[in-house]
PDB file of N, CA and C in Angstrom:
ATOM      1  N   UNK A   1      -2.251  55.338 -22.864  1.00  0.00           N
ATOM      2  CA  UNK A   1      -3.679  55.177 -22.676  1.00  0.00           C
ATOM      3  C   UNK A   1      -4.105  55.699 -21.303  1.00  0.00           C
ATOM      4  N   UNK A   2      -4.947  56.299 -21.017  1.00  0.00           N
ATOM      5  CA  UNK A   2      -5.911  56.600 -19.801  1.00  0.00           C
ATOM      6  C   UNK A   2      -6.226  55.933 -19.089  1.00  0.00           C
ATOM      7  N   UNK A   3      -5.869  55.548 -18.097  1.00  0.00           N
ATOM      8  CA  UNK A   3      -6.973  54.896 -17.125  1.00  0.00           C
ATOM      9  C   UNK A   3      -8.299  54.934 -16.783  1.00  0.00           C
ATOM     10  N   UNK A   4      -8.492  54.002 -16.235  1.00  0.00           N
ATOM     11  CA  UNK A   4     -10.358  53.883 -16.244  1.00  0.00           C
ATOM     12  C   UNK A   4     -11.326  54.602 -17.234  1.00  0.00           C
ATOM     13  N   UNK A   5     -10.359  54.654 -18.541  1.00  0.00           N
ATOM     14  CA  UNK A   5     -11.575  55.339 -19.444  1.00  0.00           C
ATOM     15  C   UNK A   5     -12.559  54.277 -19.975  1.00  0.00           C
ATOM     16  N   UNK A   6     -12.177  53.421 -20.041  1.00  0.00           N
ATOM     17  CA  UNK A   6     -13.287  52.123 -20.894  1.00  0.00           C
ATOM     18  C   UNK A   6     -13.883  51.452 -19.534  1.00  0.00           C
ATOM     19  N   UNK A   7     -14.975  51.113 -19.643  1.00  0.00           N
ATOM     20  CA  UNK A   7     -15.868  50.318 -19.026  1.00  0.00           C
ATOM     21  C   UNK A   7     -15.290  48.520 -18.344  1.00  0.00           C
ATOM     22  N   UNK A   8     -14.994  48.131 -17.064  1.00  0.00           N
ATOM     23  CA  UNK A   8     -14.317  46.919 -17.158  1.00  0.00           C
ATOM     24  C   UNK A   8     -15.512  45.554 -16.865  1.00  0.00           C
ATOM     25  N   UNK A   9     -16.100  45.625 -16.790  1.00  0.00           N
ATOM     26  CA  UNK A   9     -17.265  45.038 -16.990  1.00  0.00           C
ATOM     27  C   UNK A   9     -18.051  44.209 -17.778  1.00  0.00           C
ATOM     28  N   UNK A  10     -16.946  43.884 -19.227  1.00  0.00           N
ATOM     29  CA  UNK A  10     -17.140  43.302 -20.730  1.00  0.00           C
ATOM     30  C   UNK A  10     -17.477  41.612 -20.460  1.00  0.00           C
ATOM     31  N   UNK A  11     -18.715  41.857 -20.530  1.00  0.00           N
ATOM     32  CA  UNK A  11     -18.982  40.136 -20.887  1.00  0.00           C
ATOM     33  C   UNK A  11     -19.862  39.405 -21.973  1.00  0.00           C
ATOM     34  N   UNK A  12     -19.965  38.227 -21.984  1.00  0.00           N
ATOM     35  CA  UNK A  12     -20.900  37.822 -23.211  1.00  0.00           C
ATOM     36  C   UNK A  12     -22.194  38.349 -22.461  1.00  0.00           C
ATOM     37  N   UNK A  13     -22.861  38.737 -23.517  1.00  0.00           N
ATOM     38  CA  UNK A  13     -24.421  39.110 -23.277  1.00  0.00           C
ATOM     39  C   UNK A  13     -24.991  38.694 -24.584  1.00  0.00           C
ATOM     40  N   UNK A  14     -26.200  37.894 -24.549  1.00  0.00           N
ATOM     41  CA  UNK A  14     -26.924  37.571 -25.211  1.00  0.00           C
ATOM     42  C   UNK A  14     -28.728  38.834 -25.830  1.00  0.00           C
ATOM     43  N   UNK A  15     -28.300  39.135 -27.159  1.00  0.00           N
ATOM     44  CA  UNK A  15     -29.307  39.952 -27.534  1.00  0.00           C
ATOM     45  C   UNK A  15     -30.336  39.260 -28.555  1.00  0.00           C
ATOM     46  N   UNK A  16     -31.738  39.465 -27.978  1.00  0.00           N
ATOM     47  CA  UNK A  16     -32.784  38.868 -28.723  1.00  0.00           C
ATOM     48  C   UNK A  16     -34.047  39.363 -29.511  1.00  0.00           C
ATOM     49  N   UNK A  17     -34.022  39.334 -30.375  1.00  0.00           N
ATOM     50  CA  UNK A  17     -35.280  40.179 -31.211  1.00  0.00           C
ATOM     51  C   UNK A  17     -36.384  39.518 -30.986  1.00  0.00           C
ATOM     52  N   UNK A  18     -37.483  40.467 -30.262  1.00  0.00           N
ATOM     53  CA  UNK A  18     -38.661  39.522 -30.333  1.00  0.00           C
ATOM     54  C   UNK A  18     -39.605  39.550 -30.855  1.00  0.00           C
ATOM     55  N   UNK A  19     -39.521  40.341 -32.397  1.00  0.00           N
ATOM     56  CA  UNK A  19     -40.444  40.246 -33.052  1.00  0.00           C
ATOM     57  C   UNK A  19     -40.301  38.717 -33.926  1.00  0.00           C
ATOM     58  N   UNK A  20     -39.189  38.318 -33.873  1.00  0.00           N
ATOM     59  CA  UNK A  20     -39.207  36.674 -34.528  1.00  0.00           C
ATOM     60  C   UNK A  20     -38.201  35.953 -33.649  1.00  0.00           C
ATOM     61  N   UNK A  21     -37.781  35.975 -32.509  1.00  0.00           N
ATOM     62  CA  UNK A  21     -37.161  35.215 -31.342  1.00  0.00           C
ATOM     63  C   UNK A  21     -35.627  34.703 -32.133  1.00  0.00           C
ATOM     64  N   UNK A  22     -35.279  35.881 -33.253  1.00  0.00           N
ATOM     65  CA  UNK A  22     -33.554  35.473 -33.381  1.00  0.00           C
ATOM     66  C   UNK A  22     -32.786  35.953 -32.180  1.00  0.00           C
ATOM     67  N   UNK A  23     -31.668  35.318 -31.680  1.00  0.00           N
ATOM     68  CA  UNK A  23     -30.876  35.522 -30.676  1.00  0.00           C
ATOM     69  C   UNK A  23     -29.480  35.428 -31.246  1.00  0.00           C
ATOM     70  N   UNK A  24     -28.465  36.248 -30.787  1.00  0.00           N
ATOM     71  CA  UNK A  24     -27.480  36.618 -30.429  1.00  0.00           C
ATOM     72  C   UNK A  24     -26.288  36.716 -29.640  1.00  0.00           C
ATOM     73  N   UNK A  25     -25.447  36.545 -29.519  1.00  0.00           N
ATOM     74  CA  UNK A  25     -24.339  36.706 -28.087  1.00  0.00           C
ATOM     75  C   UNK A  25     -22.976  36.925 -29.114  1.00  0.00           C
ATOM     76  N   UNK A  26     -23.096  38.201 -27.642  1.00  0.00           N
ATOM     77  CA  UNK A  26     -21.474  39.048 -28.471  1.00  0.00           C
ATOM     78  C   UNK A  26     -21.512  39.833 -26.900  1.00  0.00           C
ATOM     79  N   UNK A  27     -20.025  40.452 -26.908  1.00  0.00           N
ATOM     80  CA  UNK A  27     -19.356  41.288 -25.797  1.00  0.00           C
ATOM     81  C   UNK A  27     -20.324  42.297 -25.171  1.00  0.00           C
ATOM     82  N   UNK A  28     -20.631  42.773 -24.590  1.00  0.00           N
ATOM     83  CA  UNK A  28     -21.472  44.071 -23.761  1.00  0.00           C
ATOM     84  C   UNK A  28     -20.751  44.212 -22.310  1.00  0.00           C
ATOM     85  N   UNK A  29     -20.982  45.850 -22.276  1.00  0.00           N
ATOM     86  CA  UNK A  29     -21.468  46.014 -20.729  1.00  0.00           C
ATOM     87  C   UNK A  29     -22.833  46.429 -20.513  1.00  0.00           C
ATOM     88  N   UNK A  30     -23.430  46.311 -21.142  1.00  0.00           N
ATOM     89  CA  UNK A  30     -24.848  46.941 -20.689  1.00  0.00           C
ATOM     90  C   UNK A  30     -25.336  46.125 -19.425  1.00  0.00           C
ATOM     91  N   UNK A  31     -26.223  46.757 -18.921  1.00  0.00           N
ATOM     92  CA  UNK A  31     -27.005  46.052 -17.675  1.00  0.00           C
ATOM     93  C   UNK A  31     -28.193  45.440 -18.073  1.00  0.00           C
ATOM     94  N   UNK A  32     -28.321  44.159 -17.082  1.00  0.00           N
ATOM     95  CA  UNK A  32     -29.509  43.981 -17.488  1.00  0.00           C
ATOM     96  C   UNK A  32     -29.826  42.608 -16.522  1.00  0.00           C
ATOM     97  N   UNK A  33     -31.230  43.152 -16.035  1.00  0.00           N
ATOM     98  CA  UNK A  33     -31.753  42.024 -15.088  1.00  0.00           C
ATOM     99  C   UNK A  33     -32.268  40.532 -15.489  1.00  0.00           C
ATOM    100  N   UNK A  34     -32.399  40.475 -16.337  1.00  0.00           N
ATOM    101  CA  UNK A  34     -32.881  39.012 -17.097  1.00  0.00           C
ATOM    102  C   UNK A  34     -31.682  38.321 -17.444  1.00  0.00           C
ATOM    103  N   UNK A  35     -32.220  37.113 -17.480  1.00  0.00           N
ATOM    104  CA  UNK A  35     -30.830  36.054 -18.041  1.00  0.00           C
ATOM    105  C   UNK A  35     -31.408  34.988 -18.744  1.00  0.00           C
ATOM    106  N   UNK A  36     -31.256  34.238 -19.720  1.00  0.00           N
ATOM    107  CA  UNK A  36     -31.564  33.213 -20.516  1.00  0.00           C
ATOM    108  C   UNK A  36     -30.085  32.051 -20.502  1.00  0.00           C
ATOM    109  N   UNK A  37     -30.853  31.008 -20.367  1.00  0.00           N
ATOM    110  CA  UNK A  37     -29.769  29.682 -20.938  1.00  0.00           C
ATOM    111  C   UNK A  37     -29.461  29.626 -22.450  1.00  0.00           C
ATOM    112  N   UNK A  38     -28.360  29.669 -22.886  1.00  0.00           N
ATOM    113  CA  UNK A  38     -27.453  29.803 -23.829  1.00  0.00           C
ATOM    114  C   UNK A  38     -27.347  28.280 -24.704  1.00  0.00           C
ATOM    115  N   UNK A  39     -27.054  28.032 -26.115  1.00  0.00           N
ATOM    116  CA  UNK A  39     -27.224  26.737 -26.260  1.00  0.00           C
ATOM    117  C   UNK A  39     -26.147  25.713 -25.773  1.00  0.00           C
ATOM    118  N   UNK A  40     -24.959  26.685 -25.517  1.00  0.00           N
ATOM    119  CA  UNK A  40     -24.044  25.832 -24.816  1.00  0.00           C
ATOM    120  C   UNK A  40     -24.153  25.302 -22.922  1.00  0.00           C
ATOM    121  N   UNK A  41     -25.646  25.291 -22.751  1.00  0.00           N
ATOM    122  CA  UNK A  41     -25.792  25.037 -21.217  1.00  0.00           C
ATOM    123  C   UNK A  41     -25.562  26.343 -20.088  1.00  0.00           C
ATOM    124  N   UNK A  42     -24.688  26.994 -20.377  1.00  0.00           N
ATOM    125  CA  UNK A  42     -24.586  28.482 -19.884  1.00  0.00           C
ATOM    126  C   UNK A  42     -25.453  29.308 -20.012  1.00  0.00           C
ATOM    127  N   UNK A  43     -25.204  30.063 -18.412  1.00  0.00           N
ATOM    128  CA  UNK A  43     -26.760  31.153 -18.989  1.00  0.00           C
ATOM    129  C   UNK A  43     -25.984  32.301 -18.535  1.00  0.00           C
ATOM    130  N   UNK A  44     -26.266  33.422 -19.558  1.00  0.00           N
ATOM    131  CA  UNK A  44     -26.003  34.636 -19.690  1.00  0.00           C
ATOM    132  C   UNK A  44     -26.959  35.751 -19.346  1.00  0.00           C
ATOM    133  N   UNK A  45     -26.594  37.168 -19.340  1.00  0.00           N
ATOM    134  CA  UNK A  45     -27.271  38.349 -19.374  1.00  0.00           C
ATOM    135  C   UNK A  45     -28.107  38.591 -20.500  1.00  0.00           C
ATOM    136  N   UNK A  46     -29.824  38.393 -20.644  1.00  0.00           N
ATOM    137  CA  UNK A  46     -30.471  38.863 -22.077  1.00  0.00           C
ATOM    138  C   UNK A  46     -30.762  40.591 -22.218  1.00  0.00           C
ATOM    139  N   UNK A  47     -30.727  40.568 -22.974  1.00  0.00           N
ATOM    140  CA  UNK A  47     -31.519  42.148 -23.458  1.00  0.00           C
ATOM    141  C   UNK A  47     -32.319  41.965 -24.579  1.00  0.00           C
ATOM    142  N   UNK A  48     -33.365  42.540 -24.509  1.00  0.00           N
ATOM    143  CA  UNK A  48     -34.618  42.186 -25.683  1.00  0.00           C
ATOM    144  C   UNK A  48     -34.398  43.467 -26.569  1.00  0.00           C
ATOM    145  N   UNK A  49     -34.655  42.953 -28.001  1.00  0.00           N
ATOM    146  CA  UNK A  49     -34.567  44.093 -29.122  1.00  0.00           C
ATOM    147  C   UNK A  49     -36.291  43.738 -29.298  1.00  0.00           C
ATOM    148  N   UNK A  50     -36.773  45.030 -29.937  1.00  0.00           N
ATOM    149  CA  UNK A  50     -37.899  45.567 -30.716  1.00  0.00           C
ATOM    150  C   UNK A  50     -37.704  44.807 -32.201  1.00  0.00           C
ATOM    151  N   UNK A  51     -36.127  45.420 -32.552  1.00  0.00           N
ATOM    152  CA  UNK A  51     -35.847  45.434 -33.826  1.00  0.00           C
ATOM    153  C   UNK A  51     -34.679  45.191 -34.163  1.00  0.00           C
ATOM    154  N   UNK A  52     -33.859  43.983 -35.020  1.00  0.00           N
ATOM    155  CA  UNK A  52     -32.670  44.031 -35.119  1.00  0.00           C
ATOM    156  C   UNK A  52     -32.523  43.721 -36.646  1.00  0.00           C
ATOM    157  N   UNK A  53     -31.700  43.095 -37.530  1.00  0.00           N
ATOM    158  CA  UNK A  53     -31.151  43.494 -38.556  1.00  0.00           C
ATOM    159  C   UNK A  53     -31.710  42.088 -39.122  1.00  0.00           C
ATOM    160  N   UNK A  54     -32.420  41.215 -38.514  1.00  0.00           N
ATOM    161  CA  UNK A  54     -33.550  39.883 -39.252  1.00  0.00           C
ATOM    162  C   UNK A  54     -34.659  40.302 -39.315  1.00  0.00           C
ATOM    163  N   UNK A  55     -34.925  41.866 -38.637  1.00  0.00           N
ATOM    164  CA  UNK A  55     -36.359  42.141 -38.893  1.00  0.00           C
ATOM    165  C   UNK A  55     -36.637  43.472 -39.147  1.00  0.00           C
ATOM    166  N   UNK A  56     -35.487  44.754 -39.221  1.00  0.00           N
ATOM    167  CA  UNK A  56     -35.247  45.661 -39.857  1.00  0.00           C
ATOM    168  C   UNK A  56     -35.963  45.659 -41.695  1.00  0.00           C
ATOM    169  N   UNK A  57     -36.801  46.129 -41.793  1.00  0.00           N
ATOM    170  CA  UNK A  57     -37.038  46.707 -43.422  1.00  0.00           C
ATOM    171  C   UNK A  57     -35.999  47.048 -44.578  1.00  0.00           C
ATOM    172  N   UNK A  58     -34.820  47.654 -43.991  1.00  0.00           N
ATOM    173  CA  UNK A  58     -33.939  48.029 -44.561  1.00  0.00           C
ATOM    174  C   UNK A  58     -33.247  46.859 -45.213  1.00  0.00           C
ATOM    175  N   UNK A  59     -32.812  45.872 -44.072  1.00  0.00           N
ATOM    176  CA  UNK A  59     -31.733  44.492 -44.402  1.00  0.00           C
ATOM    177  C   UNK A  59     -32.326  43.125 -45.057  1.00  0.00           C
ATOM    178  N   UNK A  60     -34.096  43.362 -44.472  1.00  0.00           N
ATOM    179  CA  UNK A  60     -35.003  42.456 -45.459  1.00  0.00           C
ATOM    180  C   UNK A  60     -35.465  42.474 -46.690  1.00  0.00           C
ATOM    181  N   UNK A  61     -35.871  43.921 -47.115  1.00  0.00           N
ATOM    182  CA  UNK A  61     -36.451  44.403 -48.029  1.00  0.00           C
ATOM    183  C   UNK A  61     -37.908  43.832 -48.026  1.00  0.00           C
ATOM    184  N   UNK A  62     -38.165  43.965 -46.848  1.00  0.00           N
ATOM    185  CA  UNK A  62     -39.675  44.033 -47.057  1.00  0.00           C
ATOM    186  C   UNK A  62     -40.590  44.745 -46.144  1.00  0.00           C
ATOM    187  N   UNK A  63     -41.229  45.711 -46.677  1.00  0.00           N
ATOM    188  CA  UNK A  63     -42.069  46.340 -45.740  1.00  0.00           C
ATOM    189  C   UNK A  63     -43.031  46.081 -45.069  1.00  0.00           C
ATOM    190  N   UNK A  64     -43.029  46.712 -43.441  1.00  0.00           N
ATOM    191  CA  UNK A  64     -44.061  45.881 -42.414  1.00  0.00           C
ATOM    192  C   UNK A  64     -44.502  47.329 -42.109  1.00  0.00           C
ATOM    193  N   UNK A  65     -45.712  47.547 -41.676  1.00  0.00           N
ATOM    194  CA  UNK A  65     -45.614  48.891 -41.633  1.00  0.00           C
ATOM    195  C   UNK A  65     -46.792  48.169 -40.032  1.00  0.00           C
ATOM    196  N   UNK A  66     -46.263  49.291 -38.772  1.00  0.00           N
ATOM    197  CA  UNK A  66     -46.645  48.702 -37.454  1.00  0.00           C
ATOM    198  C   UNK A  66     -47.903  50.095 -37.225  1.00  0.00           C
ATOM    199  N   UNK A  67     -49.037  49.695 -37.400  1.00  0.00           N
ATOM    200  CA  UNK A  67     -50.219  50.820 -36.978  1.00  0.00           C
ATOM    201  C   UNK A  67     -50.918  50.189 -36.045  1.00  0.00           C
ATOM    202  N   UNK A  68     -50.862  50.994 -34.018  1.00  0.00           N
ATOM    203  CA  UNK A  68     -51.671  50.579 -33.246  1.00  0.00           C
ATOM    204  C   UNK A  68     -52.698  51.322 -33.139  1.00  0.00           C
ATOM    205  N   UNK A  69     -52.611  52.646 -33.614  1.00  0.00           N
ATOM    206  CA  UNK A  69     -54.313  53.494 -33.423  1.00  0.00           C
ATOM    207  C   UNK A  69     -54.822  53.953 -34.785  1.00  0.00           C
ATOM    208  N   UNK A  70     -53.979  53.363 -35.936  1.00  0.00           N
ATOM    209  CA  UNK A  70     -55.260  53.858 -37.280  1.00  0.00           C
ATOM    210  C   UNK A  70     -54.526  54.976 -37.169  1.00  0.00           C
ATOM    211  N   UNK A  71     -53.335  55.653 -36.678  1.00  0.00           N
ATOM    212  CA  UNK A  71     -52.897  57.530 -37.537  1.00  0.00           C
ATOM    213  C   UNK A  71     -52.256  56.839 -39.216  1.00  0.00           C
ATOM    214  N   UNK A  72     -52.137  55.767 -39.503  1.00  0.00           N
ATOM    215  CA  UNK A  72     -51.831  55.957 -40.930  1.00  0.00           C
ATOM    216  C   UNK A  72     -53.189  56.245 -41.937  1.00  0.00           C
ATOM    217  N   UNK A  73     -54.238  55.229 -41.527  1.00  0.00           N
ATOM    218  CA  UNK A  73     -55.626  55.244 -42.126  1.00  0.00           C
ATOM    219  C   UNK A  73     -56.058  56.703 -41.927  1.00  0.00           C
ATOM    220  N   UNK A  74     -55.804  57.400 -40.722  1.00  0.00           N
ATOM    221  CA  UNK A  74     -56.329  59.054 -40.594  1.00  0.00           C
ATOM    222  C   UNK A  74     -55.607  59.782 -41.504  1.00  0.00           C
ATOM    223  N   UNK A  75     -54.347  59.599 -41.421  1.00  0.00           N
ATOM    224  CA  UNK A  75     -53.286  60.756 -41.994  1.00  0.00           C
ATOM    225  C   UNK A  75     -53.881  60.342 -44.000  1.00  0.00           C
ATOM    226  N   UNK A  76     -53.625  59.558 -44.401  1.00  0.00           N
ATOM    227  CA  UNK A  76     -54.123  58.697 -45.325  1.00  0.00           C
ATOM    228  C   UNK A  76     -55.807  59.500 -46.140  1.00  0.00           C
ATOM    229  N   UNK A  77     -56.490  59.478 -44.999  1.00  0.00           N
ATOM    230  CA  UNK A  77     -57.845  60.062 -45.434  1.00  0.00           C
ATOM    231  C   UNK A  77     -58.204  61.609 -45.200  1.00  0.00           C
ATOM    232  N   UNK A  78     -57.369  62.353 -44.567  1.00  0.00           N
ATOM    233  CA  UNK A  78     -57.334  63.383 -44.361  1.00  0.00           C
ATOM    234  C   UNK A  78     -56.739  64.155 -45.372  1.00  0.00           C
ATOM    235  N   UNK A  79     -55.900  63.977 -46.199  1.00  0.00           N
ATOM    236  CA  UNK A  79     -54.740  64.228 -47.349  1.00  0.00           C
ATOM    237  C   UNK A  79     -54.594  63.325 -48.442  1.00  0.00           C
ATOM    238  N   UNK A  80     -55.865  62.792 -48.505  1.00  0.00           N
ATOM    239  CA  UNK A  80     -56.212  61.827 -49.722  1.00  0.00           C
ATOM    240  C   UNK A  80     -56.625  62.998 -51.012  1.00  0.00           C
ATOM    241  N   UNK A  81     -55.976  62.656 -52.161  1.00  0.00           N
ATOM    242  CA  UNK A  81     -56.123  63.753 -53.203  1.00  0.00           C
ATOM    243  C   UNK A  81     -57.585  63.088 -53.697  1.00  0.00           C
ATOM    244  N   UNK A  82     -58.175  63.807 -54.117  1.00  0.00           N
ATOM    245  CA  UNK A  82     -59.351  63.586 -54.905  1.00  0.00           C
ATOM    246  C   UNK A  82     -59.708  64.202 -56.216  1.00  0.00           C
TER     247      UNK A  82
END
């Protein structure tokens, strides 16, 4: 094996989706300036998800569809068959 090829830095890090506040903790090195208390009294490194696999479309089967300026309603009425 190589030296210093892997990252030594491996700790629990806690990952949280905040479109419905499920949380997580598993191994990382990622960085990250925030930290949250853990339910075991410990507080760890957080990283916030957008999107993870409780709120993914794919793993729910249900579609959310996210429009902040109306391009679906434009695209929609622009290429509406008539």
């Amino acid at each position: 094996m190589k030296k210093d090829l892997h990252p030594s830095n491996y700790r629990l890090v806690v990952f949280k989706d905040m479109s419905n506040d499920y949380a997580f903790i598993t191994k990382s090195c990622i960085d990250t300036k925030e930290t949250i208390k853990w339910e075991d009294g410990n507080e760890y490194p957080l990283v916030k998800l957008e999107i993870s696999h409780t709120s993914h479309p794919y793993y729910t089967g249900k579609m959310k569809l996210v429009d902040t300026a109306g391009r679906i309603d434009k695209f929609r009425n622009r290429y509406n068959k008539k």
